[in-house]
Protein backbone atom coordinates (compact mmCIF):
# COMPACT_ATOMS: atom_id res chain seq x y z
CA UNK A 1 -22.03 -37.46 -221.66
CA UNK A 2 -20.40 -40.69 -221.86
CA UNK A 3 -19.96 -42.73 -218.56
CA UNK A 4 -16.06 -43.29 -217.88
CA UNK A 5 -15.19 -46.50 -216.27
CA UNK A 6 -13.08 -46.46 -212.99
CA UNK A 7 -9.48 -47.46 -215.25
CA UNK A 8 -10.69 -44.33 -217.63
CA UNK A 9 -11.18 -42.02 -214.59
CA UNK A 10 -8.12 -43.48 -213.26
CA UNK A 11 -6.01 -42.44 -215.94
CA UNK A 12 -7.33 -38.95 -216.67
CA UNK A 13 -6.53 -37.95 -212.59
CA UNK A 14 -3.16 -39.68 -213.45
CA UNK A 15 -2.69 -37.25 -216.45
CA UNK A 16 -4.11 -33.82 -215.32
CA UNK A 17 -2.59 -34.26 -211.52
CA UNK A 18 0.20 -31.20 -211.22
CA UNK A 19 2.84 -33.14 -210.01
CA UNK A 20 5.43 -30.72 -207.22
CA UNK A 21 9.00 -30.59 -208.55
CA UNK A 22 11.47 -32.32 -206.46
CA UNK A 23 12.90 -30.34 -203.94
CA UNK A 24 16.25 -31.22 -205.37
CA UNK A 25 15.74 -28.87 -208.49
CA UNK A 26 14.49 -25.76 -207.08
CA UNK A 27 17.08 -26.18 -204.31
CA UNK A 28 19.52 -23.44 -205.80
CA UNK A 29 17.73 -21.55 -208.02
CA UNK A 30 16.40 -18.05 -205.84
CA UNK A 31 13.47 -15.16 -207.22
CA UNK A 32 15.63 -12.38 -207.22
CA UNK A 33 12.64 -10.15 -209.21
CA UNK A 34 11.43 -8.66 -205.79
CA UNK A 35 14.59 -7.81 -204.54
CA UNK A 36 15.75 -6.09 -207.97
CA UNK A 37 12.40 -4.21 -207.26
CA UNK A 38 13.25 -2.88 -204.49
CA UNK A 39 16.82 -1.83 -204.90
CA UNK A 40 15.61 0.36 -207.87
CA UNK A 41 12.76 2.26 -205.98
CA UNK A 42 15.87 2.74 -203.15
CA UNK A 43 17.90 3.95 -205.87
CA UNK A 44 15.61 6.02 -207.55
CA UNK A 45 14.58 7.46 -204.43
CA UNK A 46 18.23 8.55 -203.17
CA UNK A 47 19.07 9.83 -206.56
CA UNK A 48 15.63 12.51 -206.32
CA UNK A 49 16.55 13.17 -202.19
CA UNK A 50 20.31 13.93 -203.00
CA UNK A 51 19.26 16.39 -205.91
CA UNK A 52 16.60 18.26 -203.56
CA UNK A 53 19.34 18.62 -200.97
CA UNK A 54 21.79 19.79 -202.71
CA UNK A 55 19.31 22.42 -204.53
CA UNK A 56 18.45 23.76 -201.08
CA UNK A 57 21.71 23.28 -199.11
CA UNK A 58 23.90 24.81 -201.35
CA UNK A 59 26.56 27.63 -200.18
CA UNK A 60 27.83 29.70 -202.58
CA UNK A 61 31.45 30.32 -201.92
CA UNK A 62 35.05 29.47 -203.69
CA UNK A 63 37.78 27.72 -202.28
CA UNK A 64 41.54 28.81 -202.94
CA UNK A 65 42.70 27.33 -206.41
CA UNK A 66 45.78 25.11 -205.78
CA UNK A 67 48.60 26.22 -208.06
CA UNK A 68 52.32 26.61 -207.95
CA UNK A 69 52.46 30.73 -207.85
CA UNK A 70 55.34 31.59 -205.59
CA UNK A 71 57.87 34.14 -205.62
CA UNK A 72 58.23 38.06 -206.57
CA UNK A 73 54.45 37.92 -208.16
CA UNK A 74 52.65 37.00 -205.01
CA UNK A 75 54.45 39.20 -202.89
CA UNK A 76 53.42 42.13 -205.15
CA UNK A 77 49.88 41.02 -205.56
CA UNK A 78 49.47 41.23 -201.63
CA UNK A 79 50.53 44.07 -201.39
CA UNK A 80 48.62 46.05 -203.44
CA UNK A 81 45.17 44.44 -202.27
CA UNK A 82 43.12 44.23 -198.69
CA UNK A 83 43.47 40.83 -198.45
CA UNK A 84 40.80 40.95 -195.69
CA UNK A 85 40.88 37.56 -193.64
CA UNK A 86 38.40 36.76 -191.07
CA UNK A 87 38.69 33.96 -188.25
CA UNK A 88 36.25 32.68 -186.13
CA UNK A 89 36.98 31.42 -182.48
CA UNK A 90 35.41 30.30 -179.77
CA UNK A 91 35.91 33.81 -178.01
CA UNK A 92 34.71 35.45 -181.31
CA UNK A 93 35.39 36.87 -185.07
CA UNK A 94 38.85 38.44 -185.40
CA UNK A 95 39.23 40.87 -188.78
CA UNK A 96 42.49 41.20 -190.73
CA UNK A 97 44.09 42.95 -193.57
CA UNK A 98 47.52 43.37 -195.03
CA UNK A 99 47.80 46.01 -192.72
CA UNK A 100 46.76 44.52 -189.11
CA UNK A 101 44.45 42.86 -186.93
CA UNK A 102 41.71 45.34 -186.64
CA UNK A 103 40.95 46.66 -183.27
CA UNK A 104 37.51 46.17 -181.23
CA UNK A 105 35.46 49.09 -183.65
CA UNK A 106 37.14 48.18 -187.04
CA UNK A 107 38.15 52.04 -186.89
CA UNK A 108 42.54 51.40 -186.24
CA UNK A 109 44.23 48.41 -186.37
CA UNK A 110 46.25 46.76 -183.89
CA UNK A 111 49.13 43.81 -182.72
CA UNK A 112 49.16 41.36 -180.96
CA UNK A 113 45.98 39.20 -179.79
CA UNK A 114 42.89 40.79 -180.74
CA UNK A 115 39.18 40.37 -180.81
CA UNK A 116 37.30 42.78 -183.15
CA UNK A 117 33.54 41.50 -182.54
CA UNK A 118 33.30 39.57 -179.23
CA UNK A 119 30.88 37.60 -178.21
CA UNK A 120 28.01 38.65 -176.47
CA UNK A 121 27.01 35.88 -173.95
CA UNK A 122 28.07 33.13 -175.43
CA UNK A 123 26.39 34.27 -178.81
CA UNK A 124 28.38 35.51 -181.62
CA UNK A 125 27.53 39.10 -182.76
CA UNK A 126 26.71 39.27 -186.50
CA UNK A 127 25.55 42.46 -187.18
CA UNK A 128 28.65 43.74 -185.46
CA UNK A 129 30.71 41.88 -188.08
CA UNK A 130 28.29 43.41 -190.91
CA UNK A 131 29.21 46.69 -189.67
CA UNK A 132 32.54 46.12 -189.44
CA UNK A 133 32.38 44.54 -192.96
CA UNK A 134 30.76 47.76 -194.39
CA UNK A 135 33.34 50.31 -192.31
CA UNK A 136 35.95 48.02 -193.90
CA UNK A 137 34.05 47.70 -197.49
CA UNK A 138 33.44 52.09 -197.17
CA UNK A 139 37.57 52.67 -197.28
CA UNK A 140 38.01 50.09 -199.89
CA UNK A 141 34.75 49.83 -202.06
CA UNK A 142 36.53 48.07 -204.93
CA UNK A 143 37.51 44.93 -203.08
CA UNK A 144 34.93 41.94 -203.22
CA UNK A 145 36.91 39.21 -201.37
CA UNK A 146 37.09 37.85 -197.85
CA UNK A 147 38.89 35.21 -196.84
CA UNK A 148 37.14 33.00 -193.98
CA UNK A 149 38.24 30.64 -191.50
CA UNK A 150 37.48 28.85 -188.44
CA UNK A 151 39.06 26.92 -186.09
CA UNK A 152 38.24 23.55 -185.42
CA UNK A 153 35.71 23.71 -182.42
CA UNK A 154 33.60 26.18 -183.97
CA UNK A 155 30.18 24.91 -185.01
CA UNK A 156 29.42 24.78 -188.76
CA UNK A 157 26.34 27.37 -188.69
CA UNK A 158 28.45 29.88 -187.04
CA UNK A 159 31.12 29.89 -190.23
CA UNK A 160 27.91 30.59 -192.84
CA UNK A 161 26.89 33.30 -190.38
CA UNK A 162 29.58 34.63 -190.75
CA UNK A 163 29.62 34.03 -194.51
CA UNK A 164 26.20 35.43 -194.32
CA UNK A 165 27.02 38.30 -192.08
CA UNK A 166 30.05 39.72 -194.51
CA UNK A 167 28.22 38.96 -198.01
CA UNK A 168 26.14 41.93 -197.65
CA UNK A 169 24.23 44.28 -194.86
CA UNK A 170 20.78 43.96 -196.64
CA UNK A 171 21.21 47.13 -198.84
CA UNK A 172 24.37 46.98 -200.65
CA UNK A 173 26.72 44.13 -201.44
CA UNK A 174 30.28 43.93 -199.37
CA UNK A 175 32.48 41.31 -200.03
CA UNK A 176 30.78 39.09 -202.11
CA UNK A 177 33.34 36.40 -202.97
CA UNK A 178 33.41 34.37 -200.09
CA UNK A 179 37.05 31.64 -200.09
CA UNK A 180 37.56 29.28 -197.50
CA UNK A 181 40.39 28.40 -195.89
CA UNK A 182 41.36 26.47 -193.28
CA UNK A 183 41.68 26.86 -189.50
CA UNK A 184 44.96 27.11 -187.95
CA UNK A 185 45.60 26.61 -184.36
């Protein structure tokens, strides 16, 4: 190997030096590439948590269709049906038909303010509302749908065991088609 003289060794640490860029031009310009990263694993992420939730958390029930039936039609269609209507409160489940409130029993139905499944210390009683459901379900088998509502301070869980509690009574189906309506105070 050739010797290099100091000007020659000079000039090749003059031309292979890396010089920095001036902190002028990199000033505005930001690496977005790990940021992008991220924001697509979040996104991806949410997309495969909201599908497992809703696979697992989902209630099968109908609400009522909006529409602009009024008149003679409606007035004959509820009378010739059950219209069975349940609302929960805070002192317990109250069962209705087109003929009445139904009375503590669901054997007779009667006016005025009425309980039919109380609560039991502080808990609501849902096999009392099955059987109720199923005395109600025995007189009119044909009928499939309840109406259910709730009023306001009454704790989600309690209005899908009640949905749970009127669906069936573990051997036969009793009002299947579950519609939601809103509370009414």
């Amino acid at each position: 190997m050739a010797k290099l003289t100091p000007q020659q060794r000079a000039y090749v640490r003059k031309r292979t030096k890396h010089s920095d860029p001036d902190p002028s031009e990199i000033a505005g310009e930001l690496n977005i590439v790990p940021f992008l990263d991220i924001v697509v694993n979040i996104i991806i992420f949410l997309l495969a948590t909201v599908q497992a939730v809703l696979a697992v958390a989902q209630i099968d029930a109908q609400l009522p269709s909006l529409g602009r039936r009024v008149g003679r039609t409606q007035l004959d269609d509820a009378g010739s049906t059950l219209n069975l209507s349940v609302t929960i409160t805070s002192a317990g489940v109250i069962v209705s038909g087109s003929g009445g409130k139904l009375a503590p029993g669901c054997e007779q139905t009667q006016s005025g303010r009425v309980i039919t499944v109380a609560n039991r210390g502080g808990e609501y009683d849902w096999a009392g509302l099955t059987q109720c459901a199923a005395r109600v379900h025995s007189e009119f088998p044909d009928e499939r749908k309840v109406i259910v509502s709730a009023d306001p301070e009454v704790e989600f869980q309690h209005l899908v065991g009640a949905m749970d509690a009127l669906r069936a009574d573990g051997t036969e189906e009793l009002f299947p088609e579950v519609l939601l309506s809103a509370g009414v105070r």
